[in-house]
C-alpha atoms as a PDB file:
ATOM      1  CA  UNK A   1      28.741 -49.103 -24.440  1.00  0.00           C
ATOM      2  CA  UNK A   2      30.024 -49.989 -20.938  1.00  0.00           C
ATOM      3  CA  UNK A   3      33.188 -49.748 -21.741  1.00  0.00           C
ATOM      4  CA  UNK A   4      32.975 -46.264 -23.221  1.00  0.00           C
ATOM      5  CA  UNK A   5      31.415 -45.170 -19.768  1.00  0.00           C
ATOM      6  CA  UNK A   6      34.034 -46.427 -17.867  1.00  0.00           C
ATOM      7  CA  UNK A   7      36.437 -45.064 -20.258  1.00  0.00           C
ATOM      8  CA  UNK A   8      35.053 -41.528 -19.480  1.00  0.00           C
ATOM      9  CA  UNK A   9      35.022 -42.138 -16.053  1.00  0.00           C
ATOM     10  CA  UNK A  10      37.780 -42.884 -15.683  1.00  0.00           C
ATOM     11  CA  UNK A  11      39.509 -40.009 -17.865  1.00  0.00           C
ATOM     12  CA  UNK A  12      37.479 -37.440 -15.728  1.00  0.00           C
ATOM     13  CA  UNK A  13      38.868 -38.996 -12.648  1.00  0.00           C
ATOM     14  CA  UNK A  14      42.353 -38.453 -14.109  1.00  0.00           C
ATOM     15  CA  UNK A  15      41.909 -35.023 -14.859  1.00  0.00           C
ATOM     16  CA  UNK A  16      40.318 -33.942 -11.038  1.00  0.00           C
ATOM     17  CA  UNK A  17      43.944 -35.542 -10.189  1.00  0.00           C
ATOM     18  CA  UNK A  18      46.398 -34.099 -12.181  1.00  0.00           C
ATOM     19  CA  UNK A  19      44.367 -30.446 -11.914  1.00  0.00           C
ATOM     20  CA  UNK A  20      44.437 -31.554  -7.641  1.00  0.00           C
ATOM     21  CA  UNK A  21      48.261 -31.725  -8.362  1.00  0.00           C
ATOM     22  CA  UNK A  22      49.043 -28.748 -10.326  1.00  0.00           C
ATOM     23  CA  UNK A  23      46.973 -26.634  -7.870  1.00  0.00           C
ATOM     24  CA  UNK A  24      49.229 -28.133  -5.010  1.00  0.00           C
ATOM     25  CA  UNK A  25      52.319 -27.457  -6.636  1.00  0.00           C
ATOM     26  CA  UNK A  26      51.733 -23.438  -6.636  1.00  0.00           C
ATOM     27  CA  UNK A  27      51.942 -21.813 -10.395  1.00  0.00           C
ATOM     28  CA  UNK A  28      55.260 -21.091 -10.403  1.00  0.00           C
ATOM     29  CA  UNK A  29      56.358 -24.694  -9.863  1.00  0.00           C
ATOM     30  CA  UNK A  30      53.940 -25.451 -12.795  1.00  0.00           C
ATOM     31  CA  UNK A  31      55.533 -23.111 -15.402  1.00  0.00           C
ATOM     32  CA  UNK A  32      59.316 -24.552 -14.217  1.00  0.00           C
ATOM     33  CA  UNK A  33      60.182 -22.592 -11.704  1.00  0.00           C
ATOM     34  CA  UNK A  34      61.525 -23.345  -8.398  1.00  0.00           C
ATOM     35  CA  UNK A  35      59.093 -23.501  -5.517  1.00  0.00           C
ATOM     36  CA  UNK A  36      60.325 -22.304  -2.541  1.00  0.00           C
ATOM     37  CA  UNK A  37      64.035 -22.400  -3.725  1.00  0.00           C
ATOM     38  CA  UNK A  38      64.184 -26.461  -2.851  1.00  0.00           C
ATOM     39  CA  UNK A  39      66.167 -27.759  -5.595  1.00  0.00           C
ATOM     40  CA  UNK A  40      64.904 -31.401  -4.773  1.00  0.00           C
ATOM     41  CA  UNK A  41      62.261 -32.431  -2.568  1.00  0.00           C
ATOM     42  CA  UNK A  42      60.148 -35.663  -1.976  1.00  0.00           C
ATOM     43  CA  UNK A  43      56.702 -36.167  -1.895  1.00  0.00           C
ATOM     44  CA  UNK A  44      54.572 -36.873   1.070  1.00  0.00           C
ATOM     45  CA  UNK A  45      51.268 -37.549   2.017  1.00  0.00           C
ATOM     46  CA  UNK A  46      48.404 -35.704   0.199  1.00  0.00           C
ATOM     47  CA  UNK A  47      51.243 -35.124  -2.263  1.00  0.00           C
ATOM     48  CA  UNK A  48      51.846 -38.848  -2.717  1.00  0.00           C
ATOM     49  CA  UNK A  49      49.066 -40.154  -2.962  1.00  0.00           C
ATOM     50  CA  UNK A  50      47.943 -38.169  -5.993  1.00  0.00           C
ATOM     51  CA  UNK A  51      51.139 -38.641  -7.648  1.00  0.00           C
ATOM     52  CA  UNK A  52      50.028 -42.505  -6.940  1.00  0.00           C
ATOM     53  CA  UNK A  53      46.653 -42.407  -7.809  1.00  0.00           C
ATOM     54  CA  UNK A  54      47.690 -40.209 -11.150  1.00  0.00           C
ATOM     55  CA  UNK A  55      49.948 -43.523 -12.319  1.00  0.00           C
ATOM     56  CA  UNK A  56      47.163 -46.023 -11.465  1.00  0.00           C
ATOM     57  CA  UNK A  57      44.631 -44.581 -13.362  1.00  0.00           C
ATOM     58  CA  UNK A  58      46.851 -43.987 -16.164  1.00  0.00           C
ATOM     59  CA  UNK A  59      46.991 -47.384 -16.442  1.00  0.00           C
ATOM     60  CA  UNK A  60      43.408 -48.378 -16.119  1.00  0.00           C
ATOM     61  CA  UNK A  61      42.659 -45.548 -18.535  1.00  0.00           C
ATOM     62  CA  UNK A  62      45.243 -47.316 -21.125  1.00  0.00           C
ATOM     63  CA  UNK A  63      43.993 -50.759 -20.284  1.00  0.00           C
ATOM     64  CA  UNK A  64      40.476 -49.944 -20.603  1.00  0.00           C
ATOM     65  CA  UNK A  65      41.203 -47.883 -23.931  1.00  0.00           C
ATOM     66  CA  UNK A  66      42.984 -51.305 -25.303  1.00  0.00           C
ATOM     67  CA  UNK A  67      39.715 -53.652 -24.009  1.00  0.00           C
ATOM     68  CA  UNK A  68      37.610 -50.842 -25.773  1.00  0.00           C
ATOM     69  CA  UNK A  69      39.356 -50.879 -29.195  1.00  0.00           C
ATOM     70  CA  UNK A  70      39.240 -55.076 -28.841  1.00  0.00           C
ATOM     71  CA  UNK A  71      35.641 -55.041 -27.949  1.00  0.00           C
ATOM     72  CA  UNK A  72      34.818 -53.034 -31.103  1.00  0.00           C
ATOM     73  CA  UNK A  73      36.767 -55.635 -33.522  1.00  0.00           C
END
């Protein structure tokens, strides 16, 4: 039961992210298009750190989807 809690936590948290990300990024950028005509660009600070975030709690969401499955067994 705890673990399914966490689980959707968790997957929540990723979404706010990655919809905090694709907001950022302008819709254009989101459909493939250039933003602001910058063929390359890096990411920095607000940026960053939800690109960072987005990664880490990919990872706790597979982790904690593995414990889940093993808990059930």
């Amino acid at each position: 039961m705890f673990m399914n809690v966490l689980q959707i936590i968790v997957s929540v948290t990723l979404i706010v992210v990655v919809l905090l990300q694709a907001k950022g990024s302008g819709f254009g950028a989101a459909l493939g298009g250039m933003s602001g005509g910058s063929v390359y660009r890096t990411k920095r600070g607000l940026e960053k750190t939800l690109f960072q975030a987005t990664i880490l709690l990919i990872i706790v969401f597979i982790f904690v989807s593995f414990l889940s499955v093993q808990s059930q067994k």
